[in-house]
PDB file of N, CA and C in Angstrom:
ATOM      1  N   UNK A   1      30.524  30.669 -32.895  1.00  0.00           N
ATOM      2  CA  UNK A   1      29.824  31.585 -32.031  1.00  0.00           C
ATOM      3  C   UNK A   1      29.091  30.749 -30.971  1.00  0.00           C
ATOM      4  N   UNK A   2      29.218  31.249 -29.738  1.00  0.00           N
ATOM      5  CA  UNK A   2      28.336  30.562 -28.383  1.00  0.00           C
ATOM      6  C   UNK A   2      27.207  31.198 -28.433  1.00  0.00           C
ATOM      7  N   UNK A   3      26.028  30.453 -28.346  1.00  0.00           N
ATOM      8  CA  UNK A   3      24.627  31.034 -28.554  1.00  0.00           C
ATOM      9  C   UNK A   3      23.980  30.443 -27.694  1.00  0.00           C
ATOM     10  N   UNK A   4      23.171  31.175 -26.867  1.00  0.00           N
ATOM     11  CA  UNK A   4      22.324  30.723 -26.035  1.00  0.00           C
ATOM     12  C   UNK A   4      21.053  31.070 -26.500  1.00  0.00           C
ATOM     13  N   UNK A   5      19.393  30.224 -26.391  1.00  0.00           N
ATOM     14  CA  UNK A   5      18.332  30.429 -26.727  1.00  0.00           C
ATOM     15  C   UNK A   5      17.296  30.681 -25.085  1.00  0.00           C
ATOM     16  N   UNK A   6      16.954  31.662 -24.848  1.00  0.00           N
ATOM     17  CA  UNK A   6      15.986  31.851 -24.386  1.00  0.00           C
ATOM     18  C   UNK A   6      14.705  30.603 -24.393  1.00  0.00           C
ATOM     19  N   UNK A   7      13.778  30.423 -23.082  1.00  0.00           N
ATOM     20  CA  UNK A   7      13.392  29.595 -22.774  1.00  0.00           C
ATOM     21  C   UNK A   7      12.037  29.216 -24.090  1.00  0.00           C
ATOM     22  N   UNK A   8      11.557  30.621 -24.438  1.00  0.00           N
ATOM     23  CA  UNK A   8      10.683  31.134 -25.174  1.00  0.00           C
ATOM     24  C   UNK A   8      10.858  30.189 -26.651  1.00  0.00           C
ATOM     25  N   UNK A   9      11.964  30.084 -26.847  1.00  0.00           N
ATOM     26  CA  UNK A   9      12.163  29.624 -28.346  1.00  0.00           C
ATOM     27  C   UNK A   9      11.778  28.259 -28.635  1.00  0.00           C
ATOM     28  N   UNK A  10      11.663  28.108 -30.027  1.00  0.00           N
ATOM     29  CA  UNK A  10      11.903  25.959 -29.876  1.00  0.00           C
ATOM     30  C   UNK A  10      13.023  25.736 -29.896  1.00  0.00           C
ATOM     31  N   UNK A  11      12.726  24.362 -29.396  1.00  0.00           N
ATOM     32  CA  UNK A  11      13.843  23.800 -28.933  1.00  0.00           C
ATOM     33  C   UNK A  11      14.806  22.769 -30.221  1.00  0.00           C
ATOM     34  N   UNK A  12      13.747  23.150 -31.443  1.00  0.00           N
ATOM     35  CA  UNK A  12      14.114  22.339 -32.600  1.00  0.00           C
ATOM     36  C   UNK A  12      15.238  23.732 -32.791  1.00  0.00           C
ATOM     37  N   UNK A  13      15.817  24.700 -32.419  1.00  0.00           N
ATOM     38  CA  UNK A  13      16.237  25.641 -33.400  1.00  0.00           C
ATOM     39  C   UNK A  13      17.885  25.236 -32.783  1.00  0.00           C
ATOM     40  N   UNK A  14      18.068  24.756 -31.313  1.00  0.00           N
ATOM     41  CA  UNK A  14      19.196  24.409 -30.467  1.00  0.00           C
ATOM     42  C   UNK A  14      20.211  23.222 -32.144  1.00  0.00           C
ATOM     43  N   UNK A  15      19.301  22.489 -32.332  1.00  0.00           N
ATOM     44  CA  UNK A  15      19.910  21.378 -33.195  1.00  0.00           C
ATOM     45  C   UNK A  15      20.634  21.885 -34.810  1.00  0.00           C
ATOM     46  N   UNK A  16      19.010  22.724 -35.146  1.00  0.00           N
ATOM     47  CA  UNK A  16      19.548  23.764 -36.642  1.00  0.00           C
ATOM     48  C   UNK A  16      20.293  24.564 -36.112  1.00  0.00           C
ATOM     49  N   UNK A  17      20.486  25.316 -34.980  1.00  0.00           N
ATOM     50  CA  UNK A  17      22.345  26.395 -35.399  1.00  0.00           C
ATOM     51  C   UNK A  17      23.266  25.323 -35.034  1.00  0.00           C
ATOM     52  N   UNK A  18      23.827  24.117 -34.335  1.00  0.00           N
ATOM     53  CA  UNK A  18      24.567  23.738 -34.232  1.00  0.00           C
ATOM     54  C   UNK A  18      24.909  22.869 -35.745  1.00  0.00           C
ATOM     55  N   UNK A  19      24.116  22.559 -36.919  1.00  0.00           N
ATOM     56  CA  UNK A  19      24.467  22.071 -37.621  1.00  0.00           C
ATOM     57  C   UNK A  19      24.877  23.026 -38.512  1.00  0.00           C
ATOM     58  N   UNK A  20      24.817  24.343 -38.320  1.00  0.00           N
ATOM     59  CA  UNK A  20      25.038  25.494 -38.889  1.00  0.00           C
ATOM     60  C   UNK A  20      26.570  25.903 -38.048  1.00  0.00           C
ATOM     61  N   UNK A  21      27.009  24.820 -37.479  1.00  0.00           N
ATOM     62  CA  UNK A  21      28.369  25.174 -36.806  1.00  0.00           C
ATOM     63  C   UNK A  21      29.122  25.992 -35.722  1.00  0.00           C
ATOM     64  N   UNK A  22      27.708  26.089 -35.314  1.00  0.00           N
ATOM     65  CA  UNK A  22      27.735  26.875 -33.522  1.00  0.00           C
ATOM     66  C   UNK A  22      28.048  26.220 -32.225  1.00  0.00           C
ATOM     67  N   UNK A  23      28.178  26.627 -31.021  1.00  0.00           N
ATOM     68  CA  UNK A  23      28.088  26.172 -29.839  1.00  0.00           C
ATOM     69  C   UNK A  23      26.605  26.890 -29.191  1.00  0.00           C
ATOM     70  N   UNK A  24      25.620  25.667 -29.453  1.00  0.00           N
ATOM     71  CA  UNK A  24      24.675  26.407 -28.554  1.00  0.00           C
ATOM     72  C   UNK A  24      23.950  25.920 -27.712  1.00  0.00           C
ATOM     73  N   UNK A  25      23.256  26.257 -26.937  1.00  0.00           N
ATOM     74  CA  UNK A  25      22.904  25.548 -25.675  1.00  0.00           C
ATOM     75  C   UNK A  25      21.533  26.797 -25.136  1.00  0.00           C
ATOM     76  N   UNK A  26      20.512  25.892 -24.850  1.00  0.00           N
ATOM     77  CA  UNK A  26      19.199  26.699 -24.548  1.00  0.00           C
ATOM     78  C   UNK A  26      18.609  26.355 -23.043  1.00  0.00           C
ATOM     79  N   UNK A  27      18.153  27.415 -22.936  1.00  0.00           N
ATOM     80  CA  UNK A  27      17.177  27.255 -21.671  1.00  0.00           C
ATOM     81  C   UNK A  27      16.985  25.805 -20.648  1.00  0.00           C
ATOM     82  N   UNK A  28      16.461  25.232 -21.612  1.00  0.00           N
ATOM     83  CA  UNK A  28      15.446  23.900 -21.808  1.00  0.00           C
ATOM     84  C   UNK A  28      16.672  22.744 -21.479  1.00  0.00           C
ATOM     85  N   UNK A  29      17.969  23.116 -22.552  1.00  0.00           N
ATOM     86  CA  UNK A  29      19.153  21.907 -22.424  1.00  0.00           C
ATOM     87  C   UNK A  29      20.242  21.954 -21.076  1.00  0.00           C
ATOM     88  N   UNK A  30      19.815  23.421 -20.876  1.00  0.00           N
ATOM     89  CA  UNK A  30      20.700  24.089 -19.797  1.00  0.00           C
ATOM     90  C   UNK A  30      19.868  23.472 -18.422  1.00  0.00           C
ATOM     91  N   UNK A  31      18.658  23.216 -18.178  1.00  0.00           N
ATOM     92  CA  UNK A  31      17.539  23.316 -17.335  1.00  0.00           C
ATOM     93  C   UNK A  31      17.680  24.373 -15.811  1.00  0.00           C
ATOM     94  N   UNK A  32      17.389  25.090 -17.150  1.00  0.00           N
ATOM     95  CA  UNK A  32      17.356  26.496 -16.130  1.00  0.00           C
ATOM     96  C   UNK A  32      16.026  27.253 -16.395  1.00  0.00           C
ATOM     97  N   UNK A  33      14.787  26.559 -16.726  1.00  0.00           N
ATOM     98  CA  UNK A  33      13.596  27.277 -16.866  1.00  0.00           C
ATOM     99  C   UNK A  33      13.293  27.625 -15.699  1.00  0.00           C
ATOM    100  N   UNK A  34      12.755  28.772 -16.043  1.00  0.00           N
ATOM    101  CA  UNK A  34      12.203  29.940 -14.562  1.00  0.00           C
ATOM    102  C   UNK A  34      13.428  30.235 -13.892  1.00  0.00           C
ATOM    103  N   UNK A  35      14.133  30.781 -14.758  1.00  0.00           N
ATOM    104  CA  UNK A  35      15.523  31.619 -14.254  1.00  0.00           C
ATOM    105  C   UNK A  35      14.807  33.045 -14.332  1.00  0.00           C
ATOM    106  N   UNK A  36      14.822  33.846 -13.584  1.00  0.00           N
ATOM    107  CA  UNK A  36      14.600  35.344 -13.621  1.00  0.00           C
ATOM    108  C   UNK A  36      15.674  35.966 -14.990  1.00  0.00           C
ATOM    109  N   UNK A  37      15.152  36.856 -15.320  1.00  0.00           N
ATOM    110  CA  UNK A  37      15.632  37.399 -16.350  1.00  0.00           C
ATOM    111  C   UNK A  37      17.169  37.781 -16.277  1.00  0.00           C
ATOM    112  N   UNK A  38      17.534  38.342 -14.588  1.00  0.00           N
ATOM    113  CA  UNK A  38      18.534  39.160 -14.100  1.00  0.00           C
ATOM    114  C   UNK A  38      19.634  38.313 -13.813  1.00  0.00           C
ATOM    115  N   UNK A  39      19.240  36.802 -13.544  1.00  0.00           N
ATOM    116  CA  UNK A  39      20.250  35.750 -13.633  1.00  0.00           C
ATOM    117  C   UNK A  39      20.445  34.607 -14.787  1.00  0.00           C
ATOM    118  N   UNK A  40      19.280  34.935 -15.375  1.00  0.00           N
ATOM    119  CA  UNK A  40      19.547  34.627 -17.046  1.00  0.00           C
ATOM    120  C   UNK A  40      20.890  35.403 -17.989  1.00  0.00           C
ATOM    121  N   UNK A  41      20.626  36.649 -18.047  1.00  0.00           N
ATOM    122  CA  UNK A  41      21.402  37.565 -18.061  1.00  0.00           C
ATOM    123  C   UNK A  41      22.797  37.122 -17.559  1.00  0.00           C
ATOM    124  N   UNK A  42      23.304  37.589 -16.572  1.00  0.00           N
ATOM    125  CA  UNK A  42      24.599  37.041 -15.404  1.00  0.00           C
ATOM    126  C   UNK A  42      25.159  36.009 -16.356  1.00  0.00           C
ATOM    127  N   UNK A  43      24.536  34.784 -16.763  1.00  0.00           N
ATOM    128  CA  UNK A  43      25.064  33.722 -16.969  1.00  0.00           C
ATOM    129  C   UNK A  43      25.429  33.888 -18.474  1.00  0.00           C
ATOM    130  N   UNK A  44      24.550  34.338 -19.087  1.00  0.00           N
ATOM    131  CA  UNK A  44      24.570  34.559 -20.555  1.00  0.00           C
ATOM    132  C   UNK A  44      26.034  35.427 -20.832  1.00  0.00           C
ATOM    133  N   UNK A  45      25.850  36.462 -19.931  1.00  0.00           N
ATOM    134  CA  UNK A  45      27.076  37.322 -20.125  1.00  0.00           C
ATOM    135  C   UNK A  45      28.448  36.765 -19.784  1.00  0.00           C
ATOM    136  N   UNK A  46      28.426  35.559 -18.633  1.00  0.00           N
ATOM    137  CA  UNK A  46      29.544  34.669 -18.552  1.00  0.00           C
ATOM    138  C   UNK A  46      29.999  33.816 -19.717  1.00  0.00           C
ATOM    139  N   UNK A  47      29.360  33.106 -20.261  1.00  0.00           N
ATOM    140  CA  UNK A  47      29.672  32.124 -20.791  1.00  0.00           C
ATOM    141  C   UNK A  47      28.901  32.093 -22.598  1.00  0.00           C
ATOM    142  N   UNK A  48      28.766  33.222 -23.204  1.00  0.00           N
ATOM    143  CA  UNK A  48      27.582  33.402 -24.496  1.00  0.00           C
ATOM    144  C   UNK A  48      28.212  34.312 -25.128  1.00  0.00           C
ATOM    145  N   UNK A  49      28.158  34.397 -26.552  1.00  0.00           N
ATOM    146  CA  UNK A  49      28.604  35.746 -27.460  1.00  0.00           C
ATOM    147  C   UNK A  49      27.343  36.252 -27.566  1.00  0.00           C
ATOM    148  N   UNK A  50      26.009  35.666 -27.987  1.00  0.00           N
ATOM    149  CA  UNK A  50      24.886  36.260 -28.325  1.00  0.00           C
ATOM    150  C   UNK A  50      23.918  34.988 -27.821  1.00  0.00           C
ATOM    151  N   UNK A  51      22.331  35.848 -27.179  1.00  0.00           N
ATOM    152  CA  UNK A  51      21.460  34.852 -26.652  1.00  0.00           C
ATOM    153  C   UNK A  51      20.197  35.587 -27.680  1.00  0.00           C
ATOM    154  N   UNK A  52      19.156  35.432 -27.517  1.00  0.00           N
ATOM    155  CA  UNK A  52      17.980  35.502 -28.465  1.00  0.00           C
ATOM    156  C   UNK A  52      16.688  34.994 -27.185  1.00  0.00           C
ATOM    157  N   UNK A  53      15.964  35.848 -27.461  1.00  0.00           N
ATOM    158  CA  UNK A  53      14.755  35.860 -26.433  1.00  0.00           C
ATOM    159  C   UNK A  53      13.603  36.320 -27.336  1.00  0.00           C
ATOM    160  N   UNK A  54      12.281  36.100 -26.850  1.00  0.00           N
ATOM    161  CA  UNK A  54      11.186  36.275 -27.235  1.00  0.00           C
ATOM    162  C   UNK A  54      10.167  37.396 -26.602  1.00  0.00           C
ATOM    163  N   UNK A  55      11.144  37.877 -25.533  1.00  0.00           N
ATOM    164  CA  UNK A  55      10.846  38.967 -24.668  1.00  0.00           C
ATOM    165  C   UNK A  55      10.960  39.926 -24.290  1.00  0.00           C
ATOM    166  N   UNK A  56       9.601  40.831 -24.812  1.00  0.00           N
ATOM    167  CA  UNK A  56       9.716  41.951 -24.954  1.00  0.00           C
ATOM    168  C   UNK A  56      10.729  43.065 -23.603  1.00  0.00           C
ATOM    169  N   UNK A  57       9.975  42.690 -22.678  1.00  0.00           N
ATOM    170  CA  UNK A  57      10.239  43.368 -21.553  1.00  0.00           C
ATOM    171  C   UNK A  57      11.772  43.126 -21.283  1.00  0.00           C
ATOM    172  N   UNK A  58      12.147  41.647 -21.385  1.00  0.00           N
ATOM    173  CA  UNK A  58      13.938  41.697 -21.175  1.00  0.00           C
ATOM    174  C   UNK A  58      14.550  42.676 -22.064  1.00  0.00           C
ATOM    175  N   UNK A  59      14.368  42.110 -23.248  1.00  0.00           N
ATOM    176  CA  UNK A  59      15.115  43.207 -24.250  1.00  0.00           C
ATOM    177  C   UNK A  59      14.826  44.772 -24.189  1.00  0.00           C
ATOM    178  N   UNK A  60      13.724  44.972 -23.733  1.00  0.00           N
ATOM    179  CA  UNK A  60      13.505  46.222 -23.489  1.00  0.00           C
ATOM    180  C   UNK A  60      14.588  46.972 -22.266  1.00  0.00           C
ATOM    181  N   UNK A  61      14.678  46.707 -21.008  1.00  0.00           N
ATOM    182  CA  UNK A  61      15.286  46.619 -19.873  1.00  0.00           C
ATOM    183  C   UNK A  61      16.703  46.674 -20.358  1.00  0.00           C
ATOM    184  N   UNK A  62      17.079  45.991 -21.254  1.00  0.00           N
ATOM    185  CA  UNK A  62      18.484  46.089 -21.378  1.00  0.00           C
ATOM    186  C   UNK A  62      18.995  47.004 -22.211  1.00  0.00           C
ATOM    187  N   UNK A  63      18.092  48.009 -23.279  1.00  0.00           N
ATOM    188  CA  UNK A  63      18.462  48.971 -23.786  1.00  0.00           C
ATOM    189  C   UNK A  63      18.585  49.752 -22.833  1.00  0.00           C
ATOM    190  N   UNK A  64      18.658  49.974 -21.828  1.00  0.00           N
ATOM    191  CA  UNK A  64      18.458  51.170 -20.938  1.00  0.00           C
ATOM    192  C   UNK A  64      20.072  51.168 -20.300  1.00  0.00           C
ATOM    193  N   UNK A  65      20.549  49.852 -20.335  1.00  0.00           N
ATOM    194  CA  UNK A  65      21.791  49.994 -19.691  1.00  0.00           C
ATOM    195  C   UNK A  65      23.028  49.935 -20.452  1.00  0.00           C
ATOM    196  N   UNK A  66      23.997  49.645 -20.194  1.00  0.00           N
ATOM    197  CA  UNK A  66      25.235  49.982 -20.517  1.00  0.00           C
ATOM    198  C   UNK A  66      25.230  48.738 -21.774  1.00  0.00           C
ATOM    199  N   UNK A  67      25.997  48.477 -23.140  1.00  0.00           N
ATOM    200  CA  UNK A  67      26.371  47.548 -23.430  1.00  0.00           C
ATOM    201  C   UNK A  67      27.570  46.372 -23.452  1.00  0.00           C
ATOM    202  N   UNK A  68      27.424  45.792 -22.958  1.00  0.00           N
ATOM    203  CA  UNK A  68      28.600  44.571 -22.680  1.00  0.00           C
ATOM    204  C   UNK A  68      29.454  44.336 -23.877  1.00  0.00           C
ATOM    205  N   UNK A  69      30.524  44.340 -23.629  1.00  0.00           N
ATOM    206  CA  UNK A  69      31.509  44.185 -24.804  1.00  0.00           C
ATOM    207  C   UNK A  69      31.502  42.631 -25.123  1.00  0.00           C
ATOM    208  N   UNK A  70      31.697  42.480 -26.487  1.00  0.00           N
ATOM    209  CA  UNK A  70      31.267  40.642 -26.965  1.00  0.00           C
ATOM    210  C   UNK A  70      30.103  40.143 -26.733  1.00  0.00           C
ATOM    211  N   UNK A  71      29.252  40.781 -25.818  1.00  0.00           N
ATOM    212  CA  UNK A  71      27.600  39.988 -26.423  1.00  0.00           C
ATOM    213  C   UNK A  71      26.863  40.971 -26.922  1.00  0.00           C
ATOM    214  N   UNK A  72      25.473  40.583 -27.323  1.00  0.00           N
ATOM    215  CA  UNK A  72      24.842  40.790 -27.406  1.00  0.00           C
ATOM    216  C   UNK A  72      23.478  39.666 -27.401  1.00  0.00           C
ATOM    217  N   UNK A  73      21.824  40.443 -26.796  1.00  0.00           N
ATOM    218  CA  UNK A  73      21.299  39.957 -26.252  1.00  0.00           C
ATOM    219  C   UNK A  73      20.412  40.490 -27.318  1.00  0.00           C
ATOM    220  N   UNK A  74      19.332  39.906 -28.395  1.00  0.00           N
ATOM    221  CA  UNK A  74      18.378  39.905 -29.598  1.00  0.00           C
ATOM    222  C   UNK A  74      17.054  39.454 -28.959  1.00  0.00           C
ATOM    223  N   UNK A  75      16.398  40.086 -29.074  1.00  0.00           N
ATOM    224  CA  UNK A  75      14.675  40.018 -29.277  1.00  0.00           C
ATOM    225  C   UNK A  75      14.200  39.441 -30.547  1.00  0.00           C
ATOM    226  N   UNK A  76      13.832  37.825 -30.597  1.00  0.00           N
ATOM    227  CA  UNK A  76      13.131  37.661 -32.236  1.00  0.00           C
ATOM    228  C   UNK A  76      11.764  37.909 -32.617  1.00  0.00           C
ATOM    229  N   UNK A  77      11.790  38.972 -33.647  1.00  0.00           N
ATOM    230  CA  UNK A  77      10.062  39.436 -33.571  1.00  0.00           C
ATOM    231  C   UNK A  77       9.349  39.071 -34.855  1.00  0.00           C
ATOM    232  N   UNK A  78      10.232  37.516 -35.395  1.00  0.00           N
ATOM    233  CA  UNK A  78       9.434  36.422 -36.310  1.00  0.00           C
ATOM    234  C   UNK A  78       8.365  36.218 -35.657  1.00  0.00           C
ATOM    235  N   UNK A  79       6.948  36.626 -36.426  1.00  0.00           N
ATOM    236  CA  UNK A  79       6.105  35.857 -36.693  1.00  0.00           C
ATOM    237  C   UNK A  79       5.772  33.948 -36.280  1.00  0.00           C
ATOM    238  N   UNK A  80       4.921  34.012 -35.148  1.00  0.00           N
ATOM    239  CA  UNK A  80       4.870  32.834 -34.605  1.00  0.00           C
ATOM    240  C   UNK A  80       4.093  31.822 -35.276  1.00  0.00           C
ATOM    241  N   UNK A  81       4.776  30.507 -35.931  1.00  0.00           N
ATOM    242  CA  UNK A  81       4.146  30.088 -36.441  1.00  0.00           C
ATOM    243  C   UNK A  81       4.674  28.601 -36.372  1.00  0.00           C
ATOM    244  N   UNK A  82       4.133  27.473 -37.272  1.00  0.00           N
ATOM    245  CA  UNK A  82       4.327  25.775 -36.817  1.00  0.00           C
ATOM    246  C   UNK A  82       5.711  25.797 -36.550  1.00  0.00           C
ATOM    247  N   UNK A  83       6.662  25.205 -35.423  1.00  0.00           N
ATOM    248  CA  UNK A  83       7.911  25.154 -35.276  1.00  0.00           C
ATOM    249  C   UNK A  83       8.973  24.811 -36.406  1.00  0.00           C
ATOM    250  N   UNK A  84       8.440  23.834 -37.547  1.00  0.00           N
ATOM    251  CA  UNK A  84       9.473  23.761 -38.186  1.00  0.00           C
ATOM    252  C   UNK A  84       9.118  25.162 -39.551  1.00  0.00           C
ATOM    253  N   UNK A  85       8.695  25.670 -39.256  1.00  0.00           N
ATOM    254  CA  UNK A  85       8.766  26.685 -40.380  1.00  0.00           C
ATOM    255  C   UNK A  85       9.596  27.929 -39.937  1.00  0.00           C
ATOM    256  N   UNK A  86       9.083  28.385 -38.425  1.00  0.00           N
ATOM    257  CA  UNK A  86      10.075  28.934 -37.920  1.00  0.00           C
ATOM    258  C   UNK A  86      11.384  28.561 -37.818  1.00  0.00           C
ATOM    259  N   UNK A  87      12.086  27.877 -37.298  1.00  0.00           N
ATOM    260  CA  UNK A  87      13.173  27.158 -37.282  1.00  0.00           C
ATOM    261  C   UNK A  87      14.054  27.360 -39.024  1.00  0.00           C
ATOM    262  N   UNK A  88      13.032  26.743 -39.737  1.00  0.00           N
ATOM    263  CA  UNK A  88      13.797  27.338 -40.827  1.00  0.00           C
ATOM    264  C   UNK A  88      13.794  28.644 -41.245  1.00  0.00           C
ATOM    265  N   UNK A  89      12.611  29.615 -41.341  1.00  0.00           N
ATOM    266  CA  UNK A  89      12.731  30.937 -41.553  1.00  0.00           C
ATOM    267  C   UNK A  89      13.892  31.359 -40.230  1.00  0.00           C
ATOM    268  N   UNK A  90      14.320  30.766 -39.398  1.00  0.00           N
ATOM    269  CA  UNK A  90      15.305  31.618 -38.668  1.00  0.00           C
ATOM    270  C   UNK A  90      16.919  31.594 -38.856  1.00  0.00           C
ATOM    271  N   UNK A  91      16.664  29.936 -39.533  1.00  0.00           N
ATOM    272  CA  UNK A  91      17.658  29.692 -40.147  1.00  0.00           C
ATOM    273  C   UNK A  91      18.131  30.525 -41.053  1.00  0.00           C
ATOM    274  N   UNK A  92      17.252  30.716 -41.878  1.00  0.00           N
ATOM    275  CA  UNK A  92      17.799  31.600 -43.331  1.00  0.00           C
ATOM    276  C   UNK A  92      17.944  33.224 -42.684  1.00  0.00           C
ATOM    277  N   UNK A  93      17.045  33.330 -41.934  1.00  0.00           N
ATOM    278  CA  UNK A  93      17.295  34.929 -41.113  1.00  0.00           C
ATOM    279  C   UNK A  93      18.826  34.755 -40.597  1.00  0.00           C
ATOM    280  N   UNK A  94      19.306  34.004 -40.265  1.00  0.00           N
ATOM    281  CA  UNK A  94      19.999  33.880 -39.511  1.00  0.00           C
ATOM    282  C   UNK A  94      21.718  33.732 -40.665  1.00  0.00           C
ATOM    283  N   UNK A  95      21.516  33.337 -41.418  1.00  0.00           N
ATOM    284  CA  UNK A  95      22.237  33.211 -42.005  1.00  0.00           C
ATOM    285  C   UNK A  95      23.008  34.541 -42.912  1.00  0.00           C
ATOM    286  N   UNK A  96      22.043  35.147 -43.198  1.00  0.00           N
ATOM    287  CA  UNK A  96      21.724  36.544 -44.155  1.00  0.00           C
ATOM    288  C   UNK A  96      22.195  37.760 -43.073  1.00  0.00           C
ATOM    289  N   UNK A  97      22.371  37.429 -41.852  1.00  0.00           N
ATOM    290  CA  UNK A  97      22.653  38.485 -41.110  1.00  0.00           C
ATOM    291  C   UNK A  97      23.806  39.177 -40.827  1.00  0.00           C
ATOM    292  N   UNK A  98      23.652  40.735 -41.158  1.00  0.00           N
ATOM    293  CA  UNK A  98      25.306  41.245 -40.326  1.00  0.00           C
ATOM    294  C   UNK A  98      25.239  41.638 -39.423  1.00  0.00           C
ATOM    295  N   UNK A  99      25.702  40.791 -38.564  1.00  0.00           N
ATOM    296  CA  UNK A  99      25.591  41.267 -37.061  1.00  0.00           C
ATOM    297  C   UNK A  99      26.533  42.688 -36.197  1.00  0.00           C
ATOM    298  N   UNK A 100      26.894  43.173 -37.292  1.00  0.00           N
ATOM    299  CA  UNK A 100      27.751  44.282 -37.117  1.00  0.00           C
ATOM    300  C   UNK A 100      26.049  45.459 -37.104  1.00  0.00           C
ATOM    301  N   UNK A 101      25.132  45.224 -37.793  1.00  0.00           N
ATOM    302  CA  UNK A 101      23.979  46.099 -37.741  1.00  0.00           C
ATOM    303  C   UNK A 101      23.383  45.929 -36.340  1.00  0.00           C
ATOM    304  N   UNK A 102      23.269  44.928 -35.544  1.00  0.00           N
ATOM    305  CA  UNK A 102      22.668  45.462 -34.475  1.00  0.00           C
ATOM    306  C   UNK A 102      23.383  45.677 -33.094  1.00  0.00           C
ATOM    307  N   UNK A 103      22.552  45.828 -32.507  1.00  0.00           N
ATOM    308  CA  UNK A 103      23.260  46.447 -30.993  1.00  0.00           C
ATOM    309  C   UNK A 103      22.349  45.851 -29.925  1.00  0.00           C
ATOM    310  N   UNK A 104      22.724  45.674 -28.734  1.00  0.00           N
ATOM    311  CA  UNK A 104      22.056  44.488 -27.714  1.00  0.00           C
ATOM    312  C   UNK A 104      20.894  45.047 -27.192  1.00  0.00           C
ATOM    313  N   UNK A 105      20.139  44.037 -27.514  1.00  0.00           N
ATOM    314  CA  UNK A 105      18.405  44.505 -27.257  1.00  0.00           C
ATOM    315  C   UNK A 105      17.963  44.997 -28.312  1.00  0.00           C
ATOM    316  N   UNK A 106      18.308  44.882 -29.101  1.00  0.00           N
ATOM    317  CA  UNK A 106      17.593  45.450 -30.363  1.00  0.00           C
ATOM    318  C   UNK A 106      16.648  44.075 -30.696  1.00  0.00           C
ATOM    319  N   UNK A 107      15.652  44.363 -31.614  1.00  0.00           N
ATOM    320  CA  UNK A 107      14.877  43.699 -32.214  1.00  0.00           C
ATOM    321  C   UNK A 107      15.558  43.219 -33.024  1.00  0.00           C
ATOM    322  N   UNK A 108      14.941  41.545 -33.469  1.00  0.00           N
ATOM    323  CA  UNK A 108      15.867  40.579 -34.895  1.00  0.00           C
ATOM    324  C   UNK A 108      15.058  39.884 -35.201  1.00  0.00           C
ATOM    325  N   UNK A 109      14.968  39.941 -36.403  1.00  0.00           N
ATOM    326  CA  UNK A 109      15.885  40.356 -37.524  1.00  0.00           C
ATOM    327  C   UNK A 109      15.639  41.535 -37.760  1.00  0.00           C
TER     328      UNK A 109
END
């Protein structure tokens, strides 16, 4: 799966899904911080199966519109806490998931 991370996330989590056997690539590795949401988006939808953001208002915005076939775009509404605890609680979230349950812009987990 191609995964893109929103700028919002750590950047320790880019390293844990790829050892989890992903293609992923974030914000930060991409250096595309302070991309507007609307060309965040654009790109994500080019080249991403699923991206993950920390933001409310994007994910919000995008329930309103149509859904894109093969992505989807996740809001994570883990509990913010020392990076490597997150990282692993997202790991295991992440692992446990059927992604057949959500739909783009939805809240995750």
């Amino acid at each position: 799966m191609k995964i893109l991370l929103d700028e919002n996330l750590p950047r320790k989590l880019v390293a844990a899904l790829r050892a989890e056997g992903h293609e992923v690539e974030s914000v930060h590795t991409l250096r595309k911080q302070g991309m507007d949401n609307g060309g965040l988006l654009r790109f994500a939808l080019a080249n991403f199966d699923l991206c993950f953001t920390r933001d409310f208002g994007f994910a919000h915005n995008l329930r309103q519109g149509s859904t894109p076939a093969g992505f989807k775009l996740l809001r994570v509404t883990m509990t913010q806490k020392p990076q490597n605890e997150f990282v692993a609680d997202f790991i295991s979230a992440f692992r446990a998931c059927d992604w057949t349950q959500f739909q783009h812009g939805d809240d995750w987990p």
